[in-house]
Protein backbone atom coordinates (compact mmCIF):
# COMPACT_ATOMS: atom_id res chain seq x y z
CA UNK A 1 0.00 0.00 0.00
CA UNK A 2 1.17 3.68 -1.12
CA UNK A 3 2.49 5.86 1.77
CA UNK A 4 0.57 8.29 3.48
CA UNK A 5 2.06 12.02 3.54
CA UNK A 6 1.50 14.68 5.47
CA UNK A 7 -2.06 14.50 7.76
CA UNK A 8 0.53 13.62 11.05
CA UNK A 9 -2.39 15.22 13.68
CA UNK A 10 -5.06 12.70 12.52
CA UNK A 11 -2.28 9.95 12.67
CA UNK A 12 -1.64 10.31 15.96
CA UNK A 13 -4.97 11.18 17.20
CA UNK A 14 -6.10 7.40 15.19
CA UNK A 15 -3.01 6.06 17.43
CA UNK A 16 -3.54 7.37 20.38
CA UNK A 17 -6.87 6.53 20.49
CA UNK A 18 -5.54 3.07 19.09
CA UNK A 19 -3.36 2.66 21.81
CA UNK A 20 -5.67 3.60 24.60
CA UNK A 21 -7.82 0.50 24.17
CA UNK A 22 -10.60 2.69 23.75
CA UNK A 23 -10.80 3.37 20.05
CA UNK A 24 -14.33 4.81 18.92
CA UNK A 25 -16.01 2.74 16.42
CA UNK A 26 -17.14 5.05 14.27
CA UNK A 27 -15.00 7.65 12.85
CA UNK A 28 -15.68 10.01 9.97
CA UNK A 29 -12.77 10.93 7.68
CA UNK A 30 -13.66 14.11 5.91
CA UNK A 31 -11.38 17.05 4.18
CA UNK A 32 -11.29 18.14 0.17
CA UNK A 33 -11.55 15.31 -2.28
CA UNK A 34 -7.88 14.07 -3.50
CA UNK A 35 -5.88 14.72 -0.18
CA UNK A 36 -5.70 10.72 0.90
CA UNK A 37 -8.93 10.35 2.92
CA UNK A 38 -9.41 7.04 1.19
CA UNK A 39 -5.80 5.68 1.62
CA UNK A 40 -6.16 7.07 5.32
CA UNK A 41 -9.35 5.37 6.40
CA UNK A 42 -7.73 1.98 4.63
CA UNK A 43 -4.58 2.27 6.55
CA UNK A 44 -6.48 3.10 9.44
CA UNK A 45 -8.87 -0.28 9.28
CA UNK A 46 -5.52 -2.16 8.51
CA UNK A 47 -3.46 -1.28 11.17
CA UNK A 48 -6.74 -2.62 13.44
CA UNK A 49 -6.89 -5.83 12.06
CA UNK A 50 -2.99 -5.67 12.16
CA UNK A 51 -2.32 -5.36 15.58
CA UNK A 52 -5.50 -7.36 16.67
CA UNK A 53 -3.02 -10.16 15.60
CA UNK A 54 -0.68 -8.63 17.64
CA UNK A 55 1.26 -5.49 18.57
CA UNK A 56 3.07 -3.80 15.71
CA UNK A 57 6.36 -1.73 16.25
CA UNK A 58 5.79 0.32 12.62
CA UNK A 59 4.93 4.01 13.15
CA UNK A 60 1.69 5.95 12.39
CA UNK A 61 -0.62 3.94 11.01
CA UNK A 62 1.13 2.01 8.47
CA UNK A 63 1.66 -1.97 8.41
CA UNK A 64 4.39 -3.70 6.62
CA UNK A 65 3.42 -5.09 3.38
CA UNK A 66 5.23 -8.39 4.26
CA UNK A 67 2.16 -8.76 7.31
CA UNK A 68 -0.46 -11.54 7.11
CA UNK A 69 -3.10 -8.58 6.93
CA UNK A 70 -1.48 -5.97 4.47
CA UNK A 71 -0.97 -9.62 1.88
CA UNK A 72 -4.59 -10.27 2.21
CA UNK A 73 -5.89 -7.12 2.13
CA UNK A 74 -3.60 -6.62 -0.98
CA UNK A 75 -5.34 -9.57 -2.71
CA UNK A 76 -8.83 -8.11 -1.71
CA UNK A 77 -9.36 -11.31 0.74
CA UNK A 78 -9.22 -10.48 4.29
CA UNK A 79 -11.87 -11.73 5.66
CA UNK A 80 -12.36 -9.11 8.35
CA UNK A 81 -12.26 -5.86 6.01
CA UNK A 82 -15.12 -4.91 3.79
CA UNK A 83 -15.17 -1.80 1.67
CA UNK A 84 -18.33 -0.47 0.68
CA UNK A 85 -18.03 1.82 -2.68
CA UNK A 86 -19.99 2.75 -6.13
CA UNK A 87 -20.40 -0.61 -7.71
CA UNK A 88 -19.55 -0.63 -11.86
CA UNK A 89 -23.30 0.05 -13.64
CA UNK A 90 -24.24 -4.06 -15.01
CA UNK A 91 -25.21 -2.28 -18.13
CA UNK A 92 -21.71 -0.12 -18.53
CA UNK A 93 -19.25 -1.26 -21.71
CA UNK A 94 -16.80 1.34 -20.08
CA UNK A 95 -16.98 0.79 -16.64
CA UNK A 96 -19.20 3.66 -15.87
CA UNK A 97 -19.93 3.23 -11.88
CA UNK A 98 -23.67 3.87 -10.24
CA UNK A 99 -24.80 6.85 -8.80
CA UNK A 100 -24.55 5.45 -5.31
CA UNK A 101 -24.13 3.24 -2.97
CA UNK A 102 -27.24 1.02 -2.21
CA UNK A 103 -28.68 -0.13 0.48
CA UNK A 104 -28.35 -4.11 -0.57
CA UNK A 105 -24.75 -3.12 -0.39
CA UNK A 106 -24.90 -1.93 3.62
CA UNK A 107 -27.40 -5.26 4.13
CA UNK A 108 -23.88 -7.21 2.88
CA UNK A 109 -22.34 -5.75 6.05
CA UNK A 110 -24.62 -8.72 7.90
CA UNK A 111 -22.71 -10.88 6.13
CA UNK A 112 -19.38 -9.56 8.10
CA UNK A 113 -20.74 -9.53 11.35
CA UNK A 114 -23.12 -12.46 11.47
CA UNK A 115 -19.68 -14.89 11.87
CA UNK A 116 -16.81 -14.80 14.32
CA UNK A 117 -13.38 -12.94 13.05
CA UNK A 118 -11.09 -14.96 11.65
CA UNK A 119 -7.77 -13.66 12.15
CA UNK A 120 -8.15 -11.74 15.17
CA UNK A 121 -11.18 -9.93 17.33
CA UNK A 122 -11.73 -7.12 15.07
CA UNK A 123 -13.80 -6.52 12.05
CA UNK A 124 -13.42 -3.46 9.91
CA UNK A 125 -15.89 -1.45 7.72
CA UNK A 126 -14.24 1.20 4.78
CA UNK A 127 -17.39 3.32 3.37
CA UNK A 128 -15.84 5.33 0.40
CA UNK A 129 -17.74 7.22 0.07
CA UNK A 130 -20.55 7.64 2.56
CA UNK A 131 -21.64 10.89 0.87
CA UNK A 132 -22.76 8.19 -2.25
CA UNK A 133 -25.23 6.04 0.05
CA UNK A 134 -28.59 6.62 -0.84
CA UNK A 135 -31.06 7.68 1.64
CA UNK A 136 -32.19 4.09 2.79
CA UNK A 137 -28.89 2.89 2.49
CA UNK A 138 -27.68 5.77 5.05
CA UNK A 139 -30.47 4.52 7.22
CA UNK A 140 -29.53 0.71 7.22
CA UNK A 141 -25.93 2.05 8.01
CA UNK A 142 -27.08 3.90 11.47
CA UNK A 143 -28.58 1.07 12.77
CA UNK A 144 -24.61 -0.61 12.51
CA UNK A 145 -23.87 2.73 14.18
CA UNK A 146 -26.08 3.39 17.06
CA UNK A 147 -25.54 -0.18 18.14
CA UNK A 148 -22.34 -1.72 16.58
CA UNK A 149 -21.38 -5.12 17.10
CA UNK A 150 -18.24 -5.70 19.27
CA UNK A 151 -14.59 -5.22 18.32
CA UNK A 152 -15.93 -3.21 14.98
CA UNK A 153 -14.89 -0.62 13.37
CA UNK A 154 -16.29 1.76 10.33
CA UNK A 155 -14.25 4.43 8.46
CA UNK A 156 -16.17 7.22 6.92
CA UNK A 157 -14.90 8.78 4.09
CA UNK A 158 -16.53 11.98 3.22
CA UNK A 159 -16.34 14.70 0.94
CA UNK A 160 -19.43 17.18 1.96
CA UNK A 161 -19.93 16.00 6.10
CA UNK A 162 -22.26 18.89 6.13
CA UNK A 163 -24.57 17.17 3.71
CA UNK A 164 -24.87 13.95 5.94
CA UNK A 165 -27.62 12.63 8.31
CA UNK A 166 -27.15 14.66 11.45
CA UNK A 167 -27.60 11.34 13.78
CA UNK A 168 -24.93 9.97 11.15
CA UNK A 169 -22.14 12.44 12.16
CA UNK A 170 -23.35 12.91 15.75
CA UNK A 171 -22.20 8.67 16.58
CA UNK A 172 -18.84 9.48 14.65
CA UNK A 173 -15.96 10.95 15.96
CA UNK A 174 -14.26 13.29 12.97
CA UNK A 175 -10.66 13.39 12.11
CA UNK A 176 -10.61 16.12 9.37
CA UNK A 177 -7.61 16.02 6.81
CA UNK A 178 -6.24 19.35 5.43
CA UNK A 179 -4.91 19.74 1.51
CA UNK A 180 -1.17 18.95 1.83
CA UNK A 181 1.74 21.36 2.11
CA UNK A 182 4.00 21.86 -1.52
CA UNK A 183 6.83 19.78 -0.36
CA UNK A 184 4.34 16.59 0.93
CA UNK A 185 2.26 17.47 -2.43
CA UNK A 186 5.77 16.90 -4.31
CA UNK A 187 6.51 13.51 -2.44
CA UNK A 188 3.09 12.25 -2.81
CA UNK A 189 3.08 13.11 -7.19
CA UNK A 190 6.72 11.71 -6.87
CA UNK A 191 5.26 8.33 -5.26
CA UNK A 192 2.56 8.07 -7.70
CA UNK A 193 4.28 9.46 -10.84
CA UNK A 194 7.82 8.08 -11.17
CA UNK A 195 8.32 8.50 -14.59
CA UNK A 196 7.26 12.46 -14.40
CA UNK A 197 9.53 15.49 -14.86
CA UNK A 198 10.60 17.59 -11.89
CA UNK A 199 9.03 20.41 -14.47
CA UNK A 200 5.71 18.57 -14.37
CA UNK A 201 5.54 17.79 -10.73
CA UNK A 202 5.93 21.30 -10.41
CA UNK A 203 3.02 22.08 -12.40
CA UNK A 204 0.88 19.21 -11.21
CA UNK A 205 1.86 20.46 -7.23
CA UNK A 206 0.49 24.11 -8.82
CA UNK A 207 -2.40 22.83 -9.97
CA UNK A 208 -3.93 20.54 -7.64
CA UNK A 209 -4.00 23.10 -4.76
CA UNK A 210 -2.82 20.54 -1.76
CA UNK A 211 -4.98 17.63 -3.46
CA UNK A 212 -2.50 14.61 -4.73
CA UNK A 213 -5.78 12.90 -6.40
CA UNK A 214 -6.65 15.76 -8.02
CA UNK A 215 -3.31 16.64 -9.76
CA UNK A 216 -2.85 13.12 -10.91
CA UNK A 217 -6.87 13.88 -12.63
CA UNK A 218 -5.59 16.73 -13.91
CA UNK A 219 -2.39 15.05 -15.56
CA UNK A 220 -2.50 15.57 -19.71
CA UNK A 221 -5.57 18.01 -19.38
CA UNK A 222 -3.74 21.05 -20.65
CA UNK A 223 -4.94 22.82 -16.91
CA UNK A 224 -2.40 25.23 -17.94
CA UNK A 225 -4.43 26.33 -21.02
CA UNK A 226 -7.71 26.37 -19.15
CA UNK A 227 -6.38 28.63 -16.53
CA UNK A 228 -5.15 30.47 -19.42
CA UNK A 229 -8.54 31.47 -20.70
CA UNK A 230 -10.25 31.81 -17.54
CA UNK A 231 -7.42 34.32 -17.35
CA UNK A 232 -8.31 36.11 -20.32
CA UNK A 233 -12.22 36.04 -19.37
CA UNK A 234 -11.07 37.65 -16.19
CA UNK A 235 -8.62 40.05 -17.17
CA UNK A 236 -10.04 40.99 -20.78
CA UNK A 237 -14.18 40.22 -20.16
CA UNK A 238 -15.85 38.79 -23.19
CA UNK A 239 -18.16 41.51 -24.90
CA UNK A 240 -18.88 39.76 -27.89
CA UNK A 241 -19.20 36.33 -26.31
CA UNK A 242 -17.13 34.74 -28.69
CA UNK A 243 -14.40 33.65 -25.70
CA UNK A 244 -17.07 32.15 -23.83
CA UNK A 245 -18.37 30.04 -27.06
CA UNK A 246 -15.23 28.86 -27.91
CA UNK A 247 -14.18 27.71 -24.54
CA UNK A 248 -18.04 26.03 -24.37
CA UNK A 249 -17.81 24.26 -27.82
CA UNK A 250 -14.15 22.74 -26.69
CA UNK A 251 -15.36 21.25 -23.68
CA UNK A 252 -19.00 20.07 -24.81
CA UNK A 253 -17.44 17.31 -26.79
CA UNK A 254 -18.12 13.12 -25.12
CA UNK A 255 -14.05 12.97 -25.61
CA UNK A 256 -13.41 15.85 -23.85
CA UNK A 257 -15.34 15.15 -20.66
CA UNK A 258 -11.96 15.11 -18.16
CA UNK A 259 -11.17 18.34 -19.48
CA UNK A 260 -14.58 19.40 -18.38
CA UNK A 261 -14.99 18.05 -14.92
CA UNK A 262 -11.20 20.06 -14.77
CA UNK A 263 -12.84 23.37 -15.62
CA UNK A 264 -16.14 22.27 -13.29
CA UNK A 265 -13.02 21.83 -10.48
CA UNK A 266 -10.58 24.88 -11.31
CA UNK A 267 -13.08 27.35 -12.52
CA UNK A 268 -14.61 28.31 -8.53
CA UNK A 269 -10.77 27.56 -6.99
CA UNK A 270 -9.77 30.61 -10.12
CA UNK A 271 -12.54 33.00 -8.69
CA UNK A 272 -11.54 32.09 -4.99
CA UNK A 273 -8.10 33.23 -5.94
CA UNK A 274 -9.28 36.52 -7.78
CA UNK A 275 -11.32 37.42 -4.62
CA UNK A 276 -7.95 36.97 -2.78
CA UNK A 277 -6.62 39.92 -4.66
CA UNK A 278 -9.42 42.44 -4.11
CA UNK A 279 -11.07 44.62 -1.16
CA UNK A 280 -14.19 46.26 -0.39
CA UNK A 281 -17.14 46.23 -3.29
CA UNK A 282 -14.99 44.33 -5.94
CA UNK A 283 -13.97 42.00 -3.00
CA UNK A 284 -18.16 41.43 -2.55
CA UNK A 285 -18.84 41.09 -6.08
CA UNK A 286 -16.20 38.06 -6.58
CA UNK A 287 -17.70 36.30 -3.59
CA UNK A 288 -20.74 36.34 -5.14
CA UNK A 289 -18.76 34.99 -8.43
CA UNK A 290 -17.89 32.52 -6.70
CA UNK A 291 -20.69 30.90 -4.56
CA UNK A 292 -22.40 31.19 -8.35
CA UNK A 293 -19.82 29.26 -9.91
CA UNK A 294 -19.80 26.63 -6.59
CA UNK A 295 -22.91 25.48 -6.64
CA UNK A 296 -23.38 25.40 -10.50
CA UNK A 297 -19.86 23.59 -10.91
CA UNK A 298 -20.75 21.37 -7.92
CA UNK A 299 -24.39 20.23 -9.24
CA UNK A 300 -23.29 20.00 -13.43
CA UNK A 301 -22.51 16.12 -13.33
CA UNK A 302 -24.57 15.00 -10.09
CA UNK A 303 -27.78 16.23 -12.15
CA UNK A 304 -26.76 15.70 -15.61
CA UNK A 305 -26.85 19.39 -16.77
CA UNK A 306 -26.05 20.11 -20.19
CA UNK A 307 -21.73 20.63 -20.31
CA UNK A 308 -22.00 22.95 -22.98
CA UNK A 309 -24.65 25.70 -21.52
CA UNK A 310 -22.27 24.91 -17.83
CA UNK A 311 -19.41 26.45 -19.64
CA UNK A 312 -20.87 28.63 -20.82
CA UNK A 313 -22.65 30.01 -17.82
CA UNK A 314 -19.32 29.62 -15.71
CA UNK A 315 -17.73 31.48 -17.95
CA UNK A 316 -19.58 34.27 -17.98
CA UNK A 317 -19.42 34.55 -14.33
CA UNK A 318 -15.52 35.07 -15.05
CA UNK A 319 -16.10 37.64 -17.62
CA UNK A 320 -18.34 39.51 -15.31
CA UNK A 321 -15.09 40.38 -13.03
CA UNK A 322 -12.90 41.84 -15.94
CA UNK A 323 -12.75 45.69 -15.33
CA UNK A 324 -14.95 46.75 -18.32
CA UNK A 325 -17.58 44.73 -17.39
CA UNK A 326 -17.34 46.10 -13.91
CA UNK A 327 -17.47 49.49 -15.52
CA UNK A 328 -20.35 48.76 -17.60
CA UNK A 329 -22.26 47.49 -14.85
């Protein structure tokens, strides 16, 4: 399993509750998508099952690949572990996954717990992520939380915690992981990447704003000419619309569809760093821009909304800070 870096306070606050022999059972891994929430909460339910079998002398929360539970867990066979995620659609060619996670999914937990562990006392539960369960799903889940069986434990991953059943977060104890510095960021794209230029790193670390998932999504997108245009929107505006049509056109096309979630992903973070630069009225007006930008950006693919007329939109929320348009207002 990859290394974890950065995220050392929620290490040792998952060790020290480890080592307490009081660890919660429910804890709820949350922060930006792309900074290792998912490799966390797996490392996390590992090092459980790990030193169930006995203690471990490795640091944070890793286990050693050469253990009895990192070679099964490897294979996708431990019998103690079971990871809960969007299944692949029956009907998908190109292994388009399902919208969420269902609830005949969290009824397969029963078939964890309804046996005695097999390698030690604990059993472990990875839900990645539990923003996808569906609403009867989540409800199936809380009866696992408000009265889990012994020795268990379930890792939350979540995007949005804000969005989640109250009496969901309320039985979960959060550990909240921040985007990663530059020089972890580096490590991390070095780790996943070793065939990339320093050159590129550097780009990718400049790009995917403390994320390591989300740089490696952005790799061969050309982020560099997005930000480019959004640039020019900003700077220049867009009076005869033509910018914002040719931009809309590029990234309306089925092949270009990682290009657009990009833009759906950099376009708010662009505004958010205009507002950065501003004060007073202008400072307002590009908070505005940007909760515009953050909901339409965060709702395009969740409700199917046509990419062209999203570009399009988005981008004339960036026009609409360029100076002239300010002026014309």
């Amino acid at each position: 399993m990859n290394r974890l870096h950065g995220h050392g306070e929620a290490v040792a606050a998952f060790r020290a509750a480890l080592d307490s022999g009081r660890l919660h059972h429910a804890w709820l891994v949350s922060g930006p998508e792309g900074v290792g929430k998912s490799l966390f909460a797996m490392k996390a339910a590992l090092r459980v099952l790990a030193e169930g079998q006995g203690k471990l002398d490795a640091p944070g929360i890793d286990v050693p690949d050469s253990h009895s539970a990192a070679r099964l867990a490897a294979a996708g066979s431990h019998p103690d572990l079971m990871r809960l995620e969007r299944l692949v659609k029956e009907t998908s060619s190109t292994g388009e996954l399902a919208r969420s996670i269902g609830i005949e999914q969290v009824r397969g937990l029963q078939r964890l717990f309804s046996t005695t562990a097999s390698l030690s006392p604990w059993r472990a539960v990875v839900i990645d992520a539990i923003d996808d369960l569906e609403r009867p799903a989540a409800n199936a889940l809380l009866k696992n939380l408000e009265e889990p069986p012994a020795h268990s434990v379930f890792l939350l991953v979540s995007h949005s915690p804000a969005r989640l059943l109250p009496t969901i977060r309320s039985r979960c104890r959060q550990l909240r992981l921040s985007p990663l510095d530059d020089d972890a960021m580096a490590a991390a794209l070095r780790q996943a990447l070793p065939d990339a230029e320093e050159e590129e790193i550097a780009e990718l670390v400049r790009v995917g704003e403390g994320a390591p998932g989300r740089a490696i999504a952005f790799r061969g997108l050309d982020v560099a000419g997005l930000d480019a245009a959004m640039r020019a929107l900003v700077e220049d505006g867009d009076p005869t619309g033509g910018r914002r049509a040719a931009l809309a056109q590029s990234l309306s096309l089925k092949s270009a569809q990682p290009r657009y979630e990009a833009f759906l992903t950099r376009a708010p973070s662009f505004i958010a760093a205009t507002a950065r630069a501003r004060r007073g009225a202008e400072l307002a007006e590009a908070l505005r821009a940007w909760e515009r930008a953050s909901d339409l950006a965060s709702g395009a693919v969740r409700l199917s909304l046509e990419p062209q007329s999203v570009v399009y939109e988005l981008a004339g929320i960036l026009a609409g800070l360029a100076p002239r348009a300010r002026d014309a207002a």
